[in-house]
C-alpha atoms as a PDB file:
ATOM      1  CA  UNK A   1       4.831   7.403  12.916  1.00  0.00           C
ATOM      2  CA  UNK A   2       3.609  10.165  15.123  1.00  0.00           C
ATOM      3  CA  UNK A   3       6.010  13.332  15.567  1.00  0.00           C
ATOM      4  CA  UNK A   4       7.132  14.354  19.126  1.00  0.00           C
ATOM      5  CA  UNK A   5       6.077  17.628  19.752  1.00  0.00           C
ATOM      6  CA  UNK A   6       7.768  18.913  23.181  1.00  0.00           C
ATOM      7  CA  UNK A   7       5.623  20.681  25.533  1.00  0.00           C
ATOM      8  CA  UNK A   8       5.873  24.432  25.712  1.00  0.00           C
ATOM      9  CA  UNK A   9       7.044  24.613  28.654  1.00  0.00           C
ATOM     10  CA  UNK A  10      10.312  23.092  27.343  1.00  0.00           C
ATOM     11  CA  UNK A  11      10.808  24.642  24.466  1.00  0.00           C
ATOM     12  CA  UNK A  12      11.071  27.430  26.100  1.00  0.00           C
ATOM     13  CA  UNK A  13      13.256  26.683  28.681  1.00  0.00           C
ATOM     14  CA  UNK A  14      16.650  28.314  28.320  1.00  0.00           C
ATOM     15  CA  UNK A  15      19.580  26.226  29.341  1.00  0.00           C
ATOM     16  CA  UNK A  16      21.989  28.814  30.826  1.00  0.00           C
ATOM     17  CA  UNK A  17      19.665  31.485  31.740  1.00  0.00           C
ATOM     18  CA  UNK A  18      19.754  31.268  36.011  1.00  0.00           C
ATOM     19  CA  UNK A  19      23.765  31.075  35.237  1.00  0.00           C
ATOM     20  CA  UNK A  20      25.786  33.815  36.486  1.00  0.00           C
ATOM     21  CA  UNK A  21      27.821  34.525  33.494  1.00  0.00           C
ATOM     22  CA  UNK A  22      30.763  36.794  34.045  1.00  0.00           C
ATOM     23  CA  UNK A  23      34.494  36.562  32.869  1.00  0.00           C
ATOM     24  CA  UNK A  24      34.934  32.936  31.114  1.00  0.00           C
ATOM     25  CA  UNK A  25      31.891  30.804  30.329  1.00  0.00           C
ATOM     26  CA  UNK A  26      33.013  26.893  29.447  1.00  0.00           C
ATOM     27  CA  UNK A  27      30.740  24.793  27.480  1.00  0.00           C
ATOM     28  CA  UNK A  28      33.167  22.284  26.525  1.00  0.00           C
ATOM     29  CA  UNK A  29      35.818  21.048  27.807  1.00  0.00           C
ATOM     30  CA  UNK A  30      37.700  17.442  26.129  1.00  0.00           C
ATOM     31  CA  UNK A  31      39.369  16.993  29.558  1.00  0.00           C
ATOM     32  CA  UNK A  32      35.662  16.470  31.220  1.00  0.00           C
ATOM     33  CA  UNK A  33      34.526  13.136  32.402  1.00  0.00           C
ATOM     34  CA  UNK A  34      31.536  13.314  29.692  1.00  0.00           C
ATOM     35  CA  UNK A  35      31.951  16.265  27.447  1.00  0.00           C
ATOM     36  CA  UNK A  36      29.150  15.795  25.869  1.00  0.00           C
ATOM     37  CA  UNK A  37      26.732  15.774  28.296  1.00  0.00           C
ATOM     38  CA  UNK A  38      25.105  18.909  27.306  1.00  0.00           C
ATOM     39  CA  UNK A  39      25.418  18.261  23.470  1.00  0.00           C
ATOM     40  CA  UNK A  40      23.755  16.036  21.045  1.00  0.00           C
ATOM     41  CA  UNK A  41      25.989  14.569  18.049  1.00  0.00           C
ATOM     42  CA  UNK A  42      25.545  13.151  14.938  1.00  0.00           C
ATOM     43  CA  UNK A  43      27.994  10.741  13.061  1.00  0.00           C
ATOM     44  CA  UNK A  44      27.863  10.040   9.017  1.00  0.00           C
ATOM     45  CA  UNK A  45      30.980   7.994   7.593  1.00  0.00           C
ATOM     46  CA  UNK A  46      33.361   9.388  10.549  1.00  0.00           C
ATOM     47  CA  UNK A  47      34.044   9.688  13.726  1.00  0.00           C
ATOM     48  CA  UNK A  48      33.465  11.374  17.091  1.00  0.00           C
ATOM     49  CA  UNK A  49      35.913  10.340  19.705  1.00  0.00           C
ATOM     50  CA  UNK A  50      38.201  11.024  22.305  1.00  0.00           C
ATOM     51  CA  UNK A  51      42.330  10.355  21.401  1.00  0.00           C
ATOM     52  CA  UNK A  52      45.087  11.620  22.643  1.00  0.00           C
ATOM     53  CA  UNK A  53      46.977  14.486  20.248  1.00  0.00           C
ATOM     54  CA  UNK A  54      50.172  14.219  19.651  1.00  0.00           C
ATOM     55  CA  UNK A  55      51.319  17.779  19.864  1.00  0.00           C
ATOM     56  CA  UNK A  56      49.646  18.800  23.077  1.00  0.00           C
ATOM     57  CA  UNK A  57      49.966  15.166  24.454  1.00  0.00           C
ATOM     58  CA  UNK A  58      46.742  15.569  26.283  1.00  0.00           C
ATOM     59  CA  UNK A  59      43.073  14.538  25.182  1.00  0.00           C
ATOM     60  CA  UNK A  60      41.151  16.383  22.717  1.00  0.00           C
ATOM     61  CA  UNK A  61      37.802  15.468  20.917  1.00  0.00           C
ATOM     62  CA  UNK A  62      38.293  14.988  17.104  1.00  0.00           C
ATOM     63  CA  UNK A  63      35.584  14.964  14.395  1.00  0.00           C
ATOM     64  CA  UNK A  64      36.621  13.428  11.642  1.00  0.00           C
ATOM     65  CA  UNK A  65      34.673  12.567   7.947  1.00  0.00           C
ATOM     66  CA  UNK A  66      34.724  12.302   4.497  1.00  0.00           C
ATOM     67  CA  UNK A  67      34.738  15.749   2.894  1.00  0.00           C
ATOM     68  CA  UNK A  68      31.001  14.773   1.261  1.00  0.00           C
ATOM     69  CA  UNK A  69      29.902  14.055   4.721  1.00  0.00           C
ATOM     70  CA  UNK A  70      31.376  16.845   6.779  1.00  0.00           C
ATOM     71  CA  UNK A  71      28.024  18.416   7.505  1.00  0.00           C
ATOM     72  CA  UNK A  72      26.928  15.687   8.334  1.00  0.00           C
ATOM     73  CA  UNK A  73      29.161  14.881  11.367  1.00  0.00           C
ATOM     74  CA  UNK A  74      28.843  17.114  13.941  1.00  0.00           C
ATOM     75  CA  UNK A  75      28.458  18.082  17.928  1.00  0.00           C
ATOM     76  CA  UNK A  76      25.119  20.459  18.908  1.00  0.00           C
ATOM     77  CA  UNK A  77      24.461  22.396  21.830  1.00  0.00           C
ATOM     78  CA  UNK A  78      22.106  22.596  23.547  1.00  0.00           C
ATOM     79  CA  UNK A  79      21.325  18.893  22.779  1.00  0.00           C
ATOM     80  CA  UNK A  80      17.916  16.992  23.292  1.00  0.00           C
ATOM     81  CA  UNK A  81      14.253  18.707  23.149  1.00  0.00           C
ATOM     82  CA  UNK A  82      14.399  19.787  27.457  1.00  0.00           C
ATOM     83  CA  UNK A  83      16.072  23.171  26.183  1.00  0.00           C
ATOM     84  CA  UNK A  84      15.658  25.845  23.343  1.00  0.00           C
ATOM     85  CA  UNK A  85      18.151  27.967  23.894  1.00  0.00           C
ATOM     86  CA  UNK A  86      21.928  28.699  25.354  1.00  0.00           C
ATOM     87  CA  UNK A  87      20.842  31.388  26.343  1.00  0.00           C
ATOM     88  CA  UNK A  88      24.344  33.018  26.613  1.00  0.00           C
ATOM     89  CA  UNK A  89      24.627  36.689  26.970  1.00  0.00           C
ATOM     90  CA  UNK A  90      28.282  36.906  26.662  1.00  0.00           C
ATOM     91  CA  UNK A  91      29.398  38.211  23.046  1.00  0.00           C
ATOM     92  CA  UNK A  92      32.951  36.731  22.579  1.00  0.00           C
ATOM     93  CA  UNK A  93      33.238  33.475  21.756  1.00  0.00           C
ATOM     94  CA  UNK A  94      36.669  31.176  21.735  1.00  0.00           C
ATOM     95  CA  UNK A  95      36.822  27.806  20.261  1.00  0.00           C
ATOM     96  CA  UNK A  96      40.338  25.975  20.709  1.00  0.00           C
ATOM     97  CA  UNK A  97      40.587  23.968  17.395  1.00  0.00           C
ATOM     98  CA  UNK A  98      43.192  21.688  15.230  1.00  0.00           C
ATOM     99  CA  UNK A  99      43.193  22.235  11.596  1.00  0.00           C
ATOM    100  CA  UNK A 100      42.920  18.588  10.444  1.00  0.00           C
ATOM    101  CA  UNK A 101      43.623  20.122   6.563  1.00  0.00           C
ATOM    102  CA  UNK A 102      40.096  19.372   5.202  1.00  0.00           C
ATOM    103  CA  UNK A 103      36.935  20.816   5.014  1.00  0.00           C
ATOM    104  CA  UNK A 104      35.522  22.327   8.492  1.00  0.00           C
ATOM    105  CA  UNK A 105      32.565  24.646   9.409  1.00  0.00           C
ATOM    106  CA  UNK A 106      31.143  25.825  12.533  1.00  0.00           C
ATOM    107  CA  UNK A 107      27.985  27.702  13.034  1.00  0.00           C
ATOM    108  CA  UNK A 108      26.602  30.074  15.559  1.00  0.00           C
ATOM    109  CA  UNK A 109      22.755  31.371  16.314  1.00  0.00           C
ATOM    110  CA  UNK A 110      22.238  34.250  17.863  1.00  0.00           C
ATOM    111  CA  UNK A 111      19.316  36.454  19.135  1.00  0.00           C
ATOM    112  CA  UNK A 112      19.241  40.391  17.978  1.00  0.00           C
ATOM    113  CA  UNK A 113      17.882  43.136  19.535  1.00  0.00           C
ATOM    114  CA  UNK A 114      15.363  43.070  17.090  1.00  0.00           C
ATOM    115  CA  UNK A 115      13.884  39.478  18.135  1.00  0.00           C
ATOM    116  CA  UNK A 116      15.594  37.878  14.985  1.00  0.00           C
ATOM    117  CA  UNK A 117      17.191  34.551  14.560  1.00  0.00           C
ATOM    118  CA  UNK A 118      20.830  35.086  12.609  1.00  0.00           C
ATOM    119  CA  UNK A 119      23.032  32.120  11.521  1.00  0.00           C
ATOM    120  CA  UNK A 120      26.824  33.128  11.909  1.00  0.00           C
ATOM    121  CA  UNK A 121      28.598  30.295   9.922  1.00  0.00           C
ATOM    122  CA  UNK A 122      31.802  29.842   9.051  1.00  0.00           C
ATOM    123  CA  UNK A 123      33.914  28.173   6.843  1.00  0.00           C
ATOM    124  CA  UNK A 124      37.472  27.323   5.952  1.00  0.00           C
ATOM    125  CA  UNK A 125      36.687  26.045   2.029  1.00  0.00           C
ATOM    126  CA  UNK A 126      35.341  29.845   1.138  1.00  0.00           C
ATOM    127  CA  UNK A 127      36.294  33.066  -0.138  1.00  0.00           C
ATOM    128  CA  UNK A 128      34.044  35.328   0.340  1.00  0.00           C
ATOM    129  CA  UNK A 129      31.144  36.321   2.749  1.00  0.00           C
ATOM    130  CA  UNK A 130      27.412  35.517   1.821  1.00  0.00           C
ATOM    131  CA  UNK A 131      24.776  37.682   3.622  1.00  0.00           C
ATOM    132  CA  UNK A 132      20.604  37.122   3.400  1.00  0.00           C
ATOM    133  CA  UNK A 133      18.550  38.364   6.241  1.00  0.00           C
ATOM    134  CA  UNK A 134      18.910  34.852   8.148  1.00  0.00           C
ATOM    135  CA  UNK A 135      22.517  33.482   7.520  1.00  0.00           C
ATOM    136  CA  UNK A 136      25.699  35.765   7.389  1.00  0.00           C
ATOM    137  CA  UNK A 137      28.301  32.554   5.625  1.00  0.00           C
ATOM    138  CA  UNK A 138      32.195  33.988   6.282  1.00  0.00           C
ATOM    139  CA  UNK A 139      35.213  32.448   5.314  1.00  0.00           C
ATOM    140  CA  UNK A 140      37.351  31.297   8.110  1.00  0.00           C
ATOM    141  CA  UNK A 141      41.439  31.186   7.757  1.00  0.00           C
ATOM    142  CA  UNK A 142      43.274  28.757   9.717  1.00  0.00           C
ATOM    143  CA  UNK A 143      47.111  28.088  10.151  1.00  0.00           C
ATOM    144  CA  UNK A 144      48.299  24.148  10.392  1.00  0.00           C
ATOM    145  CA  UNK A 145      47.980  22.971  13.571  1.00  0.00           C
ATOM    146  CA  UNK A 146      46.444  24.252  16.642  1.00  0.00           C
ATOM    147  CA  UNK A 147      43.949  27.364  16.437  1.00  0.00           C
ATOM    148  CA  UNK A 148      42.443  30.185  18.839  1.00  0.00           C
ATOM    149  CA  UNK A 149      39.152  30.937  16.762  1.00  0.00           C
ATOM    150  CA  UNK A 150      37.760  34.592  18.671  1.00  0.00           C
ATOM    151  CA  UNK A 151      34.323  35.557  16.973  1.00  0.00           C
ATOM    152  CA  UNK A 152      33.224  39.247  18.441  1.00  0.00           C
ATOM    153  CA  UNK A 153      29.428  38.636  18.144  1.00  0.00           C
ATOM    154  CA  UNK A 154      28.269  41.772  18.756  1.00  0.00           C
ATOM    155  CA  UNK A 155      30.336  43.407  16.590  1.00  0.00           C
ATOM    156  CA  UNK A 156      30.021  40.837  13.622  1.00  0.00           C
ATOM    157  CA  UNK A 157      25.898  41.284  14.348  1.00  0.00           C
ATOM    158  CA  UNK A 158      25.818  44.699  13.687  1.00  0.00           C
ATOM    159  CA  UNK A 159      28.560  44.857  10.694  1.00  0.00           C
ATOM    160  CA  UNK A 160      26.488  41.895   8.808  1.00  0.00           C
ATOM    161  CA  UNK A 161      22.839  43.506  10.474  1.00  0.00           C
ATOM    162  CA  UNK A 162      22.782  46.721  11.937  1.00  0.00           C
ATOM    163  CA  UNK A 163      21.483  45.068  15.044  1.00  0.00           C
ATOM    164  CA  UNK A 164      22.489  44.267  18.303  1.00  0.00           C
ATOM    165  CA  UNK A 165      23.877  40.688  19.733  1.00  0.00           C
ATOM    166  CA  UNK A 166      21.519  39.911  22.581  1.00  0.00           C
ATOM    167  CA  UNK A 167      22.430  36.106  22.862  1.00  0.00           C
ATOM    168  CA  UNK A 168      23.944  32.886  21.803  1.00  0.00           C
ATOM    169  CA  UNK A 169      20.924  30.321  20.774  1.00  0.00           C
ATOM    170  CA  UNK A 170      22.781  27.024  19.437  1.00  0.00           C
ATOM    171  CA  UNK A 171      26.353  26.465  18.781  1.00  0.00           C
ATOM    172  CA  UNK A 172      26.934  23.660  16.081  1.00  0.00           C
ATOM    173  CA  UNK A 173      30.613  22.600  15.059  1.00  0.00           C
ATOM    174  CA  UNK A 174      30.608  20.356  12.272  1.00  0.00           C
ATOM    175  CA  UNK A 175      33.913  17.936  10.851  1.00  0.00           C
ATOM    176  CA  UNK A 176      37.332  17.754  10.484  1.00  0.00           C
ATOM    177  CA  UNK A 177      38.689  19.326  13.491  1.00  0.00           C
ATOM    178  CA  UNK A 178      40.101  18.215  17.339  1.00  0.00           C
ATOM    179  CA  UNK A 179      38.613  20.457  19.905  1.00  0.00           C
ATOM    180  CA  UNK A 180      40.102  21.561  22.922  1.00  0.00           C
ATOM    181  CA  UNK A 181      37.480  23.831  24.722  1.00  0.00           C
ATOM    182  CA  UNK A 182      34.764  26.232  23.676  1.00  0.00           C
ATOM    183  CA  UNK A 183      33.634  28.846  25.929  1.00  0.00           C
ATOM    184  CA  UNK A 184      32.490  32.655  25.784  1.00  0.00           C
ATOM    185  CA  UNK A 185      34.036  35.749  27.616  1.00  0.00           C
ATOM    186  CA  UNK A 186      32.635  39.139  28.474  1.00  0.00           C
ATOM    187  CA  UNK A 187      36.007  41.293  26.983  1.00  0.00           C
ATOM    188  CA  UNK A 188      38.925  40.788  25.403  1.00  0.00           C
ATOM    189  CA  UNK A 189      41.999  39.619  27.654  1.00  0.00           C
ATOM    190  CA  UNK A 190      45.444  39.953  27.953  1.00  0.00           C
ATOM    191  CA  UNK A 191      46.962  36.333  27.361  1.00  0.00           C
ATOM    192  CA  UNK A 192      48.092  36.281  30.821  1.00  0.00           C
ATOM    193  CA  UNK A 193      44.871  36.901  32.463  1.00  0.00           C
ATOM    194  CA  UNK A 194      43.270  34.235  30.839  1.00  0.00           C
ATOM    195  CA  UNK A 195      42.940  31.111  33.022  1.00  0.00           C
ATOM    196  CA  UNK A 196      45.099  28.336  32.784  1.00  0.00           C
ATOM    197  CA  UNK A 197      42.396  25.730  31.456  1.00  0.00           C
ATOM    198  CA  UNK A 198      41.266  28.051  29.190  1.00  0.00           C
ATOM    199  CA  UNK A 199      44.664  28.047  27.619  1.00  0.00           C
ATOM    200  CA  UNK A 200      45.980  25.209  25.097  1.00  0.00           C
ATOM    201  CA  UNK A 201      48.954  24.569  27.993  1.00  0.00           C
ATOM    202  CA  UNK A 202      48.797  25.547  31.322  1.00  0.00           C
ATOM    203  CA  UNK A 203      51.024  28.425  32.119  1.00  0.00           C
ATOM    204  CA  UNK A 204      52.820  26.543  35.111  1.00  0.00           C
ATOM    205  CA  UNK A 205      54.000  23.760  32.638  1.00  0.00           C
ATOM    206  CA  UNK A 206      56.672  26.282  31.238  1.00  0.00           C
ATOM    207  CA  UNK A 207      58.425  23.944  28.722  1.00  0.00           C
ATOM    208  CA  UNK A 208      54.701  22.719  27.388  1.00  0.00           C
ATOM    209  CA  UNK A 209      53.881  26.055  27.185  1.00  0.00           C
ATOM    210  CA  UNK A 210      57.021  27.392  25.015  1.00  0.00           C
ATOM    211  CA  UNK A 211      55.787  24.315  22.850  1.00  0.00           C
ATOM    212  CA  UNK A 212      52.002  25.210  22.158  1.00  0.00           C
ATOM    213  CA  UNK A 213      53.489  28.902  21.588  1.00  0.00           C
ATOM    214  CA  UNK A 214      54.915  27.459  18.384  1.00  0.00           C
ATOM    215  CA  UNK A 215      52.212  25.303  17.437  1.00  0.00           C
ATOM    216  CA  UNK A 216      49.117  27.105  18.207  1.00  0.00           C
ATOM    217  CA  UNK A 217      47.992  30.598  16.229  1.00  0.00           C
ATOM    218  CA  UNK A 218      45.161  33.127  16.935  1.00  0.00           C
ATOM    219  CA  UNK A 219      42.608  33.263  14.285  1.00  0.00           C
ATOM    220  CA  UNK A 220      42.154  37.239  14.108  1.00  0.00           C
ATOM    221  CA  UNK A 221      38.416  37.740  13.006  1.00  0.00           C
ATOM    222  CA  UNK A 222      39.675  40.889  11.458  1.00  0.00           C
ATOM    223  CA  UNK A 223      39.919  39.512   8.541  1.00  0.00           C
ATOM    224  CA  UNK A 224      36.243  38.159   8.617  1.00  0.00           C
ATOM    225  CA  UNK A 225      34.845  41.998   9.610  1.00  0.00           C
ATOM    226  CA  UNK A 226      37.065  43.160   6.256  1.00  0.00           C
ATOM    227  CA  UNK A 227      35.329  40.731   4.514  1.00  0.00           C
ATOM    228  CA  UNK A 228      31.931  42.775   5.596  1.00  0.00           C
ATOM    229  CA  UNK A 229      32.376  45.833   4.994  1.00  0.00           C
ATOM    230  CA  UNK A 230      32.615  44.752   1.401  1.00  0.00           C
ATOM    231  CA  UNK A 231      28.936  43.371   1.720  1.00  0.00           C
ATOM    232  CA  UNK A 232      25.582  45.172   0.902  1.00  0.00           C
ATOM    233  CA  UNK A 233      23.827  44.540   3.662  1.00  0.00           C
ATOM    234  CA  UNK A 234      19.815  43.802   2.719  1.00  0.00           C
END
């Protein structure tokens, strides 16, 4: 069997790179008609599938596998061989996400100012951070039930590095969790100037809302950048 070997001028093509990218950057969303269109997936004793959850009573996308197999199921993007890169210049990313009470891991690759590849993963089945010059691994803490995960990039870059976030390459986000939306920002907002469908509940829906206060929690990364400044950096 002969390999496929993409032509050049695709594997270089960046996927978001003619985007204007300013404010709030979506690149999932479960209420799309196909939210996967720009992701590849993968599937190994589990699932990947659209329900309905219970607590926001809306549709989310859950992953879902044996504990064995979790890094084995998971959603990609950018998917296919057309593009190489996200090519996402904002440095805060936001992933709205349901602890499902079993292993989970999601992993970020990002371009530094010093033309390196870095692996950002993290995980919610470890204590303590692992750093070599291509993967920073970080523990991730999440409350039951619904979860605001806010990663500073930049900042997380040049605690683990020394160096400089310059972009967002790949995004993976492996089993057990129920997704809600992923997307990137510019700053830091005030919870009011965030856009409704960037929020777990809409603002307007004011008795849904007062419900997802309760349920959801904001995953501080502070605790991941305490975790760093432990960590000899090589």
């Amino acid at each position: 069997m002969h390999r496929y070997k993409a032509s050049e001028r695709f594997l270089q093509s960046k996927m978001y790179k003619d985007r204007f990218q300013t404010g709030f950057f979506s690149i999932f969303s479960s209420l799309d008609n196909n939210p996967l269109e720009t992701w590849t997936y993968c599937v190994r004793q589990g699932h990947i599938k659209r329900i309905t959850d219970r607590d926001l009573q809306s549709q989310v996308l859950e992953l879902r596998a044996e504990e064995d197999t979790h890094k084995d199921t998971f959603i990609a993007s950018p998917g296919g061989r057309r593009h190489k890169s996200l090519a996402i210049t904002l440095p805060y990313l936001v992933i709205l996400l349901k602890n499902l009470k079993k292993y989970f891991t999601f992993q970020v690759d990002v371009l530094d100012d010093a033309g390196a590849t870095r692996k950002l993963r993290a995980s919610n089945f470890r204590s303590t951070v692992e750093v070599t010059p291509d993967l920073c691994h970080m523990p991730l803490r999440l409350e039951v039930g619904w979860n605001q995960v806010t990663l500073n990039l930049d900042d997380l870059m040049r605690r683990a590095y020394g160096s400089s976030y310059v972009e967002t390459i790949r995004l993976q986000i492996n089993a057990n969790c129920r997704l809600r939306r992923v997307y990137f920002m510019d700053r830091l907002y005030r919870e009011e100037d965030v856009p409704a469908d960037f929020r777990l509940c809409p603002i307007s829906d004011k008795d849904r809302a007062s419900r997802c206060d309760s349920l959801a929690t904001r995953a501080d990364p502070k605790h991941v950048e305490e975790f760093l400044q432990e960590v000899t950096i090589p």
